[in-house]
N, C-alpha and C. Protein backbone atom coordinates (compact mmCIF):
# COMPACT_ATOMS: atom_id res chain seq x y z
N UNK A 1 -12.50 -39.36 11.32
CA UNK A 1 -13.39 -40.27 10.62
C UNK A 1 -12.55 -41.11 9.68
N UNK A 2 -12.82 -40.94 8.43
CA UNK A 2 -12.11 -41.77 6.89
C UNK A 2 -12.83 -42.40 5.99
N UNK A 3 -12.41 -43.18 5.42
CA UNK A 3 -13.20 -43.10 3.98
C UNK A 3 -14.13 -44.22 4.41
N UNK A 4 -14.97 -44.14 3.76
CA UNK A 4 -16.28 -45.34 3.46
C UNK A 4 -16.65 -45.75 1.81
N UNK A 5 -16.45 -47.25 2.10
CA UNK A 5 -17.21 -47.76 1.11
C UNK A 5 -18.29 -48.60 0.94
N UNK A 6 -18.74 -47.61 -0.37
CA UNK A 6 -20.31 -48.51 -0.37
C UNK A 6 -20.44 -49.30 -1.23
N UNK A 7 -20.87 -50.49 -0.96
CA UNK A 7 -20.86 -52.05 -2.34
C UNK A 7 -22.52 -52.04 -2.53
N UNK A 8 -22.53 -52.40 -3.85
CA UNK A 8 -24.13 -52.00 -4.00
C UNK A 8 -24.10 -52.49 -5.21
N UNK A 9 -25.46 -53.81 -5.90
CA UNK A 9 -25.63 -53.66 -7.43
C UNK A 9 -26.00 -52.35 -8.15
N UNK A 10 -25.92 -52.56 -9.17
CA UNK A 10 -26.74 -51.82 -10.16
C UNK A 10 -28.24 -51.12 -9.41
N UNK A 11 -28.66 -49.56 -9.54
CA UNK A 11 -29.71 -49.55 -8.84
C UNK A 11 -29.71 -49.60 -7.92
N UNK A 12 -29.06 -49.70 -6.52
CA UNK A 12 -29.21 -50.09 -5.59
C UNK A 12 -29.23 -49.00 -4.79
N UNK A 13 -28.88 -47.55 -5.04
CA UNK A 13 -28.75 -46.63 -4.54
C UNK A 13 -27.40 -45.77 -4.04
N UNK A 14 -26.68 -46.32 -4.86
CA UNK A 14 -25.25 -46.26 -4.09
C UNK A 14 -24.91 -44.67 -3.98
N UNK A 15 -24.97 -44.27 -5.40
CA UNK A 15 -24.24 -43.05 -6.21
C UNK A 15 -25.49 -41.70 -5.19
N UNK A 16 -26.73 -42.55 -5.42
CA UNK A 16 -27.48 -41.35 -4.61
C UNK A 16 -27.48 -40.85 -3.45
N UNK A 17 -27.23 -42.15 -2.37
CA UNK A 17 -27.01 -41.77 -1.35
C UNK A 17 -25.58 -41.66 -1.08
N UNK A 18 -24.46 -41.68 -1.66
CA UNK A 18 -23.13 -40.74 -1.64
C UNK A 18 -23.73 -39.49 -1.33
N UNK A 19 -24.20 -39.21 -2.86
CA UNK A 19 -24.63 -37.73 -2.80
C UNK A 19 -25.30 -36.82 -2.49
N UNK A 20 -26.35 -37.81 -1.83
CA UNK A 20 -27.11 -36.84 -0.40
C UNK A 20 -26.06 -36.91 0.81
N UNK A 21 -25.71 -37.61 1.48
CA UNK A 21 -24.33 -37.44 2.40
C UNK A 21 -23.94 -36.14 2.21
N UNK A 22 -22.99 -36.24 1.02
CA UNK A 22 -21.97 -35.47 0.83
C UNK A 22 -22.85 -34.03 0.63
N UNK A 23 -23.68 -33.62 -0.28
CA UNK A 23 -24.38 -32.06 -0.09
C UNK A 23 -25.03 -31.87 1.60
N UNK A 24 -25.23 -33.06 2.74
CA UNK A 24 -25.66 -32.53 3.73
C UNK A 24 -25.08 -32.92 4.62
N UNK A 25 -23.33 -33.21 4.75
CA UNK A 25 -22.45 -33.08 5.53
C UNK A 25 -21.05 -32.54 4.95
N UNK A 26 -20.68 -31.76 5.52
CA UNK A 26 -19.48 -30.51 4.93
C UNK A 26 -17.81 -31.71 5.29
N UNK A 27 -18.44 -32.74 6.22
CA UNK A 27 -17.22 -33.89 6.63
C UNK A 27 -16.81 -34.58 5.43
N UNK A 28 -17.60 -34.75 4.42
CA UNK A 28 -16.88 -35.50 3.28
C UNK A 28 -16.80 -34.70 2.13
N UNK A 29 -15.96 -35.26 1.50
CA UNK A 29 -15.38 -34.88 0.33
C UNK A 29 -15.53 -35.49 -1.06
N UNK A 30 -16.00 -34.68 -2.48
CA UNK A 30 -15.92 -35.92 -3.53
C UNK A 30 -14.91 -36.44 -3.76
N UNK A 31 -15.51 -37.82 -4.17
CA UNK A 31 -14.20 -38.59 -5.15
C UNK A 31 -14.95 -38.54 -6.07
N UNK A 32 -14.11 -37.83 -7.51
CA UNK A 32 -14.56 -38.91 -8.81
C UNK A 32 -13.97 -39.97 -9.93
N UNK A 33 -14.59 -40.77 -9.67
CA UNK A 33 -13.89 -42.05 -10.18
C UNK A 33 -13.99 -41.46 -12.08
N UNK A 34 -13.15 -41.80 -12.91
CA UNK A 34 -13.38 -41.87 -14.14
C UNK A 34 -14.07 -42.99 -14.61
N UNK A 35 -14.92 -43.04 -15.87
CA UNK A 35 -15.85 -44.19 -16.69
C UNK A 35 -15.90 -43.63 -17.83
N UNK A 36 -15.93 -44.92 -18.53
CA UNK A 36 -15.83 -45.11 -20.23
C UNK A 36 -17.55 -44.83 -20.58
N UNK A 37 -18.50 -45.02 -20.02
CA UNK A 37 -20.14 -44.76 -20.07
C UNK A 37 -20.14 -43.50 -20.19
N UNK A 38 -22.11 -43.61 -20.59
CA UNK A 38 -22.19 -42.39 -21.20
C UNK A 38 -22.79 -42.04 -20.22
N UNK A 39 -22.85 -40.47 -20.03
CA UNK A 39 -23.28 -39.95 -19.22
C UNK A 39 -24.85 -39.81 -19.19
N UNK A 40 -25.06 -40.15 -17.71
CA UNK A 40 -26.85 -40.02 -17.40
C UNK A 40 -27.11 -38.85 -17.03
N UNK A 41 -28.62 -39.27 -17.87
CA UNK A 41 -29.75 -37.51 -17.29
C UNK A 41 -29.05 -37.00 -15.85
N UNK A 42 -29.08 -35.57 -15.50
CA UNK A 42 -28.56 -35.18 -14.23
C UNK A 42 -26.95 -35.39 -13.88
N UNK A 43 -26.21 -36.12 -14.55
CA UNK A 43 -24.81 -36.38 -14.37
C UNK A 43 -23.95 -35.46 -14.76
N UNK A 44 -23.12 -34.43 -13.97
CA UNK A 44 -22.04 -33.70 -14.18
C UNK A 44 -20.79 -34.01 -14.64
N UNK A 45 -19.79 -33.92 -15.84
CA UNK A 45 -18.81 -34.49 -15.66
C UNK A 45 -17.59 -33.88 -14.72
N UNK A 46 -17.15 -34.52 -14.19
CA UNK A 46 -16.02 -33.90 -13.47
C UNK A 46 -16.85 -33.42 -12.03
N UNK A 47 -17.81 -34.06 -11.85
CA UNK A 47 -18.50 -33.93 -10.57
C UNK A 47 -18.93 -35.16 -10.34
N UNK A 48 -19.52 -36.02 -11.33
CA UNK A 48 -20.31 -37.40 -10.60
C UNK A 48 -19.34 -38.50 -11.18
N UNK A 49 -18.89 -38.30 -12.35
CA UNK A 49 -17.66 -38.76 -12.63
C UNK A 49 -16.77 -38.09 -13.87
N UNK A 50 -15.62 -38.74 -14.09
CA UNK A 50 -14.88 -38.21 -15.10
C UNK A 50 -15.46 -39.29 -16.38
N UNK A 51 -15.81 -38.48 -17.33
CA UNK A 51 -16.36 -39.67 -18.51
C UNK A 51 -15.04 -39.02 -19.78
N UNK A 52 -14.60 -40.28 -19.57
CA UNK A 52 -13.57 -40.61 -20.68
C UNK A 52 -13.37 -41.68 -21.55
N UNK A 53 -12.37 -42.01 -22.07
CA UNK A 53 -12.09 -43.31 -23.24
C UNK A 53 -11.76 -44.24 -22.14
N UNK A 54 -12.02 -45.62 -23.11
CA UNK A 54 -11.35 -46.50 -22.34
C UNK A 54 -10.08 -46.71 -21.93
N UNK A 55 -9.13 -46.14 -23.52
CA UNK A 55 -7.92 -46.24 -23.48
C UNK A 55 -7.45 -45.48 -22.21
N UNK A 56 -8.02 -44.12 -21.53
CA UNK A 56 -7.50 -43.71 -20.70
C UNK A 56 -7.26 -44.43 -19.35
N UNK A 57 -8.65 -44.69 -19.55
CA UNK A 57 -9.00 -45.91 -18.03
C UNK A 57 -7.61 -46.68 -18.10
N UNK A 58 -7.72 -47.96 -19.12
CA UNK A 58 -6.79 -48.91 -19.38
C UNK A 58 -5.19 -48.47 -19.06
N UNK A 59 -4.92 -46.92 -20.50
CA UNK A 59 -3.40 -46.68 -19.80
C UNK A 59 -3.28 -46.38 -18.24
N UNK A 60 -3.86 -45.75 -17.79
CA UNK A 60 -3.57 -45.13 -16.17
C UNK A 60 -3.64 -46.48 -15.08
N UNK A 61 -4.57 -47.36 -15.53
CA UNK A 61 -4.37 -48.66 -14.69
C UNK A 61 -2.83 -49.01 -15.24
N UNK A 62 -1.90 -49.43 -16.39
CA UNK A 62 -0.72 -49.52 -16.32
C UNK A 62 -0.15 -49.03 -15.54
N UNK A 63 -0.12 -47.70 -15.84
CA UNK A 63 1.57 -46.70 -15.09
C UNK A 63 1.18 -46.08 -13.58
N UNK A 64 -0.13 -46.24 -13.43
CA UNK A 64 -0.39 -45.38 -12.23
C UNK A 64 -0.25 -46.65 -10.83
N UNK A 65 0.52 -46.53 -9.92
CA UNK A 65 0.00 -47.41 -8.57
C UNK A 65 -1.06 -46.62 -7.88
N UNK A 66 -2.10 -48.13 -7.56
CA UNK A 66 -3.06 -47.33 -6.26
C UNK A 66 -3.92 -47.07 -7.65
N UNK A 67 -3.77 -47.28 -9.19
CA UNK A 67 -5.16 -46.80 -9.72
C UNK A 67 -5.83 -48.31 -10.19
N UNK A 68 -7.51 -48.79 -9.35
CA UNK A 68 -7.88 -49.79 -9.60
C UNK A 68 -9.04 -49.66 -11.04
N UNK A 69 -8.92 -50.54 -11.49
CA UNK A 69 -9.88 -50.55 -12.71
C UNK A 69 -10.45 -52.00 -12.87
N UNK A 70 -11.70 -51.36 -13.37
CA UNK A 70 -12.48 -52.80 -13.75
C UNK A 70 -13.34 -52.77 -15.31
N UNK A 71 -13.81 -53.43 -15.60
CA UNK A 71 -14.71 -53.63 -16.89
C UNK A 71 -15.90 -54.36 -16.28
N UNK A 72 -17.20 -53.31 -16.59
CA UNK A 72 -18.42 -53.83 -16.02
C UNK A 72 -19.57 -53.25 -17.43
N UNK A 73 -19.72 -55.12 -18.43
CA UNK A 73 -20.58 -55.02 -19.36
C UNK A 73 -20.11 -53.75 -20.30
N UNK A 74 -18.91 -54.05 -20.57
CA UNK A 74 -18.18 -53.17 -21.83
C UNK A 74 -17.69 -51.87 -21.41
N UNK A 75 -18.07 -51.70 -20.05
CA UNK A 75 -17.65 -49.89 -19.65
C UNK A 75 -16.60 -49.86 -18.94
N UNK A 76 -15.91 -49.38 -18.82
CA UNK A 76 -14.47 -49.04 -17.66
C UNK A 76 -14.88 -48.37 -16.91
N UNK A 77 -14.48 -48.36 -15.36
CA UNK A 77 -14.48 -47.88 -14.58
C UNK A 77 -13.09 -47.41 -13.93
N UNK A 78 -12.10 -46.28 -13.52
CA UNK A 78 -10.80 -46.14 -12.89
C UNK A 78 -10.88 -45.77 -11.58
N UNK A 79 -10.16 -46.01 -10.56
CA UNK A 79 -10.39 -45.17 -9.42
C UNK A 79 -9.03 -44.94 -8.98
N UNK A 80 -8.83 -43.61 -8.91
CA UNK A 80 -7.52 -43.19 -8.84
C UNK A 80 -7.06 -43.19 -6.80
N UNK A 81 -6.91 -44.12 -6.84
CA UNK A 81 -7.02 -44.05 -5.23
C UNK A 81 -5.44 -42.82 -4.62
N UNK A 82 -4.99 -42.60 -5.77
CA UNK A 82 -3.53 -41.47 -5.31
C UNK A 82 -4.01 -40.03 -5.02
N UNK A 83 -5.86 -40.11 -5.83
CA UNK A 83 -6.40 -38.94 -5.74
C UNK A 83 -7.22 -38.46 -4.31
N UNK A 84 -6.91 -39.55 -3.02
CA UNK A 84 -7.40 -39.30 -2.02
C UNK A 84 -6.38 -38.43 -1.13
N UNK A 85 -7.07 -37.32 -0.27
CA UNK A 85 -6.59 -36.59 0.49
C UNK A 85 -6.58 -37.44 1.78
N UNK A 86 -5.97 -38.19 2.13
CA UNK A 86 -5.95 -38.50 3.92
C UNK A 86 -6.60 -37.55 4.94
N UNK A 87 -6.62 -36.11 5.07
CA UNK A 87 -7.11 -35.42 6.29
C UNK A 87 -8.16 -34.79 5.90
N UNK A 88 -9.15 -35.79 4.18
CA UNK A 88 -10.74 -35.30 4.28
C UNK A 88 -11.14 -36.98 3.96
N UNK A 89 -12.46 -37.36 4.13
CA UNK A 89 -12.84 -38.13 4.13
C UNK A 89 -13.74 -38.29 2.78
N UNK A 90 -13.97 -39.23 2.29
CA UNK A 90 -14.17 -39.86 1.03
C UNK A 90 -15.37 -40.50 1.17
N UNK A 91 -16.90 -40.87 0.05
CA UNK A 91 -17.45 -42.20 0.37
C UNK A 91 -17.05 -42.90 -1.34
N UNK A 92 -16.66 -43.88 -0.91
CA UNK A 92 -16.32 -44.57 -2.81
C UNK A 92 -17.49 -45.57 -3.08
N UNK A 93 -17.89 -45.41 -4.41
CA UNK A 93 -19.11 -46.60 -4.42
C UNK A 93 -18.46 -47.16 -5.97
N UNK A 94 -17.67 -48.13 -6.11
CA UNK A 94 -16.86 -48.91 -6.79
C UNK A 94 -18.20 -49.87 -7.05
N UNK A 95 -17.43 -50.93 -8.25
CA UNK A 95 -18.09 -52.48 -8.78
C UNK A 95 -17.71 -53.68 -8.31
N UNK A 96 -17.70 -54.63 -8.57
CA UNK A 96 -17.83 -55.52 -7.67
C UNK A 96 -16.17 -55.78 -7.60
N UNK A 97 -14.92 -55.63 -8.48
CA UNK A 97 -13.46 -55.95 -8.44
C UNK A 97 -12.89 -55.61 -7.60
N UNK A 98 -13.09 -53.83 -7.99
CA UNK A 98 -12.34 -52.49 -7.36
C UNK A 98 -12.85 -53.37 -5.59
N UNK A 99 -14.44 -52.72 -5.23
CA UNK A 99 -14.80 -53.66 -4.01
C UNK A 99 -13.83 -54.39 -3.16
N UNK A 100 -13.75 -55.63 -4.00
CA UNK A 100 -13.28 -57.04 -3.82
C UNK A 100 -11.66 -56.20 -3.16
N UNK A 101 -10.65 -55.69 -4.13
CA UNK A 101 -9.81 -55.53 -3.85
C UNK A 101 -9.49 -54.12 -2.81
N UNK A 102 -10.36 -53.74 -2.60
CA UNK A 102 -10.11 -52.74 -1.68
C UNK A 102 -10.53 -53.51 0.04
N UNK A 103 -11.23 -54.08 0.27
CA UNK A 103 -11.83 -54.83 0.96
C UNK A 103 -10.61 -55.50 1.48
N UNK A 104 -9.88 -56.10 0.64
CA UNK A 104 -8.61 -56.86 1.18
C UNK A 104 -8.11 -56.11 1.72
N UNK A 105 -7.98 -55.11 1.66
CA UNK A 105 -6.89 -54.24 1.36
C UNK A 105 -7.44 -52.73 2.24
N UNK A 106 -8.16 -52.87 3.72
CA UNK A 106 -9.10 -51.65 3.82
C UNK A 106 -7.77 -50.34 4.24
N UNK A 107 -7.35 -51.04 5.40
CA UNK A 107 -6.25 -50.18 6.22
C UNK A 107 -5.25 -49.67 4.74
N UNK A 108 -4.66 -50.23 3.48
CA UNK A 108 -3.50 -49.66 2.66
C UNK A 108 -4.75 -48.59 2.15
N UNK A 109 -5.87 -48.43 2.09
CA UNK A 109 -6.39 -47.77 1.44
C UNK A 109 -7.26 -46.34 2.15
N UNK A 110 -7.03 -46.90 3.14
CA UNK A 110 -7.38 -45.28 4.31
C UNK A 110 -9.03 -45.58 4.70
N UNK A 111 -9.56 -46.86 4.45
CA UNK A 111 -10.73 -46.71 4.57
C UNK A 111 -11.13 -47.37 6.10
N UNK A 112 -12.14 -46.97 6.70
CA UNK A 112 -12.67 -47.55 7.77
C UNK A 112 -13.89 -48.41 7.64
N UNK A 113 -14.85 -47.89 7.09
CA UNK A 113 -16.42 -48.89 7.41
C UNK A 113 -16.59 -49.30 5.58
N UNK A 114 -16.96 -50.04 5.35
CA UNK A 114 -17.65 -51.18 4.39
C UNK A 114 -19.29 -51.33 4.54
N UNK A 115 -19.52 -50.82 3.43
CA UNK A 115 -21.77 -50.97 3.96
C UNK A 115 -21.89 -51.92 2.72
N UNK A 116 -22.77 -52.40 2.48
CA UNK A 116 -23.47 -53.03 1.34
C UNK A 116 -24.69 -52.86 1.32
N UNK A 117 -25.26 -52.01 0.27
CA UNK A 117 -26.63 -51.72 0.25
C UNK A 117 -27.42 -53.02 -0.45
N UNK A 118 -28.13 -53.46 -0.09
CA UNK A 118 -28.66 -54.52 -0.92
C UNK A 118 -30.18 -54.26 -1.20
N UNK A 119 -30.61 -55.01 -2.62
CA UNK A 119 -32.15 -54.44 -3.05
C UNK A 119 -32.59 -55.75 -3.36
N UNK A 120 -33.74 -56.18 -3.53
CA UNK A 120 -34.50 -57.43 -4.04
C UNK A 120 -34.70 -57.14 -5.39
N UNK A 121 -34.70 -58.07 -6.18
CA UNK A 121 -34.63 -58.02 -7.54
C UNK A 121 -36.00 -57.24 -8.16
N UNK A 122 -37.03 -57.11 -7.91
CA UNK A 122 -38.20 -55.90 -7.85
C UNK A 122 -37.87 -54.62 -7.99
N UNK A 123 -37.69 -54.13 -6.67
CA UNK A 123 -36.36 -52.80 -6.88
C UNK A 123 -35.38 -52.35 -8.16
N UNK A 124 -34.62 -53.36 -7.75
CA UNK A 124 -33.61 -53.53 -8.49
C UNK A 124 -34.30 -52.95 -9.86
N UNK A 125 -35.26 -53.96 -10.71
CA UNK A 125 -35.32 -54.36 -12.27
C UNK A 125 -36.46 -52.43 -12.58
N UNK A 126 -37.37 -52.37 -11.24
CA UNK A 126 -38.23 -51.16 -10.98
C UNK A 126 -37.03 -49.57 -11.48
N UNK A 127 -36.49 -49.96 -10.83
CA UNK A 127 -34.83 -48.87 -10.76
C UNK A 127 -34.58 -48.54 -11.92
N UNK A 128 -34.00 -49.85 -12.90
CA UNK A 128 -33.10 -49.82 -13.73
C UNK A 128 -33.97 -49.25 -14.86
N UNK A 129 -35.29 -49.51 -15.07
CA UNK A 129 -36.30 -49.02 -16.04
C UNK A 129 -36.50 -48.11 -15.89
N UNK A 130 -36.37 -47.19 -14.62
CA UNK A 130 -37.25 -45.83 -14.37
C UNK A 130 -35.44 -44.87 -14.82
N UNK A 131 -33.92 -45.49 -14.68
CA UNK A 131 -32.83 -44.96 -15.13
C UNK A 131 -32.83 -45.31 -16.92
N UNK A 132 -33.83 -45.84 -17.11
CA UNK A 132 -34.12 -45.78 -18.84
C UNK A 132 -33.20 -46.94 -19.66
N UNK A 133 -32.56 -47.75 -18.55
CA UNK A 133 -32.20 -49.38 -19.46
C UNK A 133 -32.52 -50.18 -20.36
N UNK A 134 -31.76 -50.51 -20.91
CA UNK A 134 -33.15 -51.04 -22.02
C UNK A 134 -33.25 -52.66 -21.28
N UNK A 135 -34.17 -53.55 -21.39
CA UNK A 135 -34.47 -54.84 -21.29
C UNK A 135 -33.36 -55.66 -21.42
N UNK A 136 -32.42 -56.06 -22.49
CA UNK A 136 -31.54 -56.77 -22.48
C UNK A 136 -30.62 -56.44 -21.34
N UNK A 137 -30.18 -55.21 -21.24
CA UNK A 137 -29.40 -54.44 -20.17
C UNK A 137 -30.05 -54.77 -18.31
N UNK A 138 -30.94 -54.64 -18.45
CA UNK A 138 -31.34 -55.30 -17.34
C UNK A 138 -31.57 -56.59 -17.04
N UNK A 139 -31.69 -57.51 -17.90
CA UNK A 139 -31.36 -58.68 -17.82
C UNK A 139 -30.49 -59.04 -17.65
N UNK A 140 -29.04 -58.64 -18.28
CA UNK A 140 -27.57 -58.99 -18.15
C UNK A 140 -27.13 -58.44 -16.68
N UNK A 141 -27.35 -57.31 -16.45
CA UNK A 141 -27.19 -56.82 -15.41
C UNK A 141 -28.26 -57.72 -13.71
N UNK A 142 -28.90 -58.79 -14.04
CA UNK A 142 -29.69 -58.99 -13.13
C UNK A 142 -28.77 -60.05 -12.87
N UNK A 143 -27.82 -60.81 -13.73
CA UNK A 143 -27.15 -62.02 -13.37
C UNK A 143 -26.33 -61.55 -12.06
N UNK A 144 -25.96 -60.00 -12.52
CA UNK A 144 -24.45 -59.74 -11.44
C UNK A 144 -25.57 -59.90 -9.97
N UNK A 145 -26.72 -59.89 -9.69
CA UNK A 145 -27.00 -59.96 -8.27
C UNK A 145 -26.46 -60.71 -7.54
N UNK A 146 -26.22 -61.74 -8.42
CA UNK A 146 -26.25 -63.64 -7.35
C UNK A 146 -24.35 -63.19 -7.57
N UNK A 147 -23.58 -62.54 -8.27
CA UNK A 147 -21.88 -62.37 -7.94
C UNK A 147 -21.76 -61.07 -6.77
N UNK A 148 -23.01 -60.71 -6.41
CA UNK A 148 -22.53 -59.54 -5.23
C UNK A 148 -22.83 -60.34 -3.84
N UNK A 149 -22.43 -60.97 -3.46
CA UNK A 149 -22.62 -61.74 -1.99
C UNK A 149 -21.39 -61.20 -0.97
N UNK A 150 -21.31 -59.99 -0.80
CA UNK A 150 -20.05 -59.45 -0.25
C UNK A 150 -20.74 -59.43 2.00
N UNK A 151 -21.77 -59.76 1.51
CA UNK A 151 -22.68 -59.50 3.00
C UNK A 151 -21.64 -60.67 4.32
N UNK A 152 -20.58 -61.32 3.86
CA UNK A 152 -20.03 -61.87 5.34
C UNK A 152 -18.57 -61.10 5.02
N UNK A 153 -18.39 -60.06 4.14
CA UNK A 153 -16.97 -59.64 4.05
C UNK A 153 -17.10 -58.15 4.58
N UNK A 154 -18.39 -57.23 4.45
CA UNK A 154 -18.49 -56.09 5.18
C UNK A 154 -18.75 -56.03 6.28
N UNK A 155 -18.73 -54.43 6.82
CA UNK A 155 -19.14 -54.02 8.24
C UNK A 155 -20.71 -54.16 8.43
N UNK A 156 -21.35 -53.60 7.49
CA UNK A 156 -22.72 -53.31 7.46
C UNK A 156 -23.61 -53.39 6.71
N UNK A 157 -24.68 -53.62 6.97
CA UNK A 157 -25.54 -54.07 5.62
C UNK A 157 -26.63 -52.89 5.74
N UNK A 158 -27.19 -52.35 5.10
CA UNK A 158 -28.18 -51.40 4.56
C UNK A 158 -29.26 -52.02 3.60
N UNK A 159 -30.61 -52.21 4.06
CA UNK A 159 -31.66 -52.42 3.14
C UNK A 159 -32.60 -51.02 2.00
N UNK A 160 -31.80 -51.71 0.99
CA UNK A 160 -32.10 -49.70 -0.21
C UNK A 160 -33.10 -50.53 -0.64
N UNK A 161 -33.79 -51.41 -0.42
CA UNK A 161 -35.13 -51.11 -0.79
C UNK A 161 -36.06 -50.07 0.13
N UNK A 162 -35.72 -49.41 0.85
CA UNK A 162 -36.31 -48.09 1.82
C UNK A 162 -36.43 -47.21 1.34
N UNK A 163 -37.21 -46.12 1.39
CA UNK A 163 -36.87 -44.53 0.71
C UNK A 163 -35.70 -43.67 1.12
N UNK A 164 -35.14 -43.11 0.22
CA UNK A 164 -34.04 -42.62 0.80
C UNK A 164 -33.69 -41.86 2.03
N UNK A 165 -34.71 -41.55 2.74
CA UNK A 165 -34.56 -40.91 3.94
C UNK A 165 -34.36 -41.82 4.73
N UNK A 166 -35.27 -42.92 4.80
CA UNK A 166 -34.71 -44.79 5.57
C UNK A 166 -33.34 -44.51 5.39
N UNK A 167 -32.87 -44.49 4.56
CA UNK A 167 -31.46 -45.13 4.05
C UNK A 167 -29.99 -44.03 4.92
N UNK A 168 -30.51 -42.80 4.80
CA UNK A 168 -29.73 -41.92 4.82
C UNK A 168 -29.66 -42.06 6.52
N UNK A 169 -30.87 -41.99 7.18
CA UNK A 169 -31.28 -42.40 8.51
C UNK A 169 -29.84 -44.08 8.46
N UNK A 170 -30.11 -45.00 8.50
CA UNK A 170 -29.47 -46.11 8.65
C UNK A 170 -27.70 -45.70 8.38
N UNK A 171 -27.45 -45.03 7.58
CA UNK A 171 -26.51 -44.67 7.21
C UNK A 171 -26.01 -43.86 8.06
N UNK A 172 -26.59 -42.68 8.98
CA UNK A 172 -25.88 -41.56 9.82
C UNK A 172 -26.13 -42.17 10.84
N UNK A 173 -26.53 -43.47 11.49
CA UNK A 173 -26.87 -43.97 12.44
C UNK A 173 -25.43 -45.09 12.71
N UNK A 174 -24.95 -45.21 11.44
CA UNK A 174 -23.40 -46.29 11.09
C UNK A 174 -22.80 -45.41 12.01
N UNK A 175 -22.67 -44.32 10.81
CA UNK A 175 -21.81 -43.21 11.45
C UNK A 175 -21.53 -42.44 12.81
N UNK A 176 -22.44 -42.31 13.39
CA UNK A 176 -22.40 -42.24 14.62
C UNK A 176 -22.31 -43.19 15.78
N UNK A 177 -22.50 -44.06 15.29
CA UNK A 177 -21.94 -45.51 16.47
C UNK A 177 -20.48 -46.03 16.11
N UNK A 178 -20.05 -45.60 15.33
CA UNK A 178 -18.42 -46.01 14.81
C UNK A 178 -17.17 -44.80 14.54
């Protein structure tokens, strides 16, 4: 198989349906990316991600090769791509940079398929309120929709406005035709 990545706004389902995958196929493996954010209701650290300083993010993007980082609305995000095992498979659900530059870059990075989950701004704003955003935050965050147009640079497109069983369905359906 190999790694998959999923491009997805805010809300869009990314992180969830990783993690139904991954608890109901023994084929993949976590990654966890480190972030400067605070941790959400239900979020493990050192399971859904590593929540650290920025400074950490920031130094390890210096000295580390292969570690991509971005800044999304004051938070850091790191992804230690040195932390991938080649002979288990990965799904990464990155922001729109990391994305961008892995995308260039699929084969140096071990990855095979590219999905983009996409939501209508309904969803989307429905989502971000029921994850407890406040209003300004979802407003700022509604601009990045119209900067995620990655839909002629991926393999596949996924509609997460579906219930997650739609989704997970569309998703093992990738997987098995590729």
């Amino acid at each position: 198989m190999g790694n998959i990545l999923i491009i997805g706004p805010s809300g869009s389902g990314k992180t969830t349906l990783s993690r139904e995958i991954k608890q109901n196929n023994s084929n993949f493996s976590n990654f966890v990316a480190d972030t400067s954010r605070n941790v959400r209701e239900g979020e493990i650290n050192g399971i859904d991600y590593n929540f650290t300083t920025p400074e950490y993010i920031i130094n390890n993007n210096k000295i580390l090769e292969n570690y991509l980082m971005e800044e999304y609305f004051g938070k850091y995000y790191g992804y230690n791509l040195n932390n991938f095992d080649f002979s288990t498979n990965f799904i990464l659900c990155p922001g729109i940079k990391v994305a961008d530059e892995i995308l260039k870059n699929m084969n140096k990075y071990g990855f095979i398929i590219s999905i983009l989950l996409i939501i209508d701004k309904n969803t989307f704003i429905d989502r971000l309120v029921k994850r407890g955003e406040s209003k300004e935050e979802i407003i700022k965050r509604e601009r990045s929709l119209e900067l995620l147009d990655f839909s002629n640079k991926v393999d596949f497109i996924i509609n997460g406005n579906s219930n997650l069983n739609e989704v997970i369905d569309d998703f093992s359906n990738i997987l098995k035709n590729n």
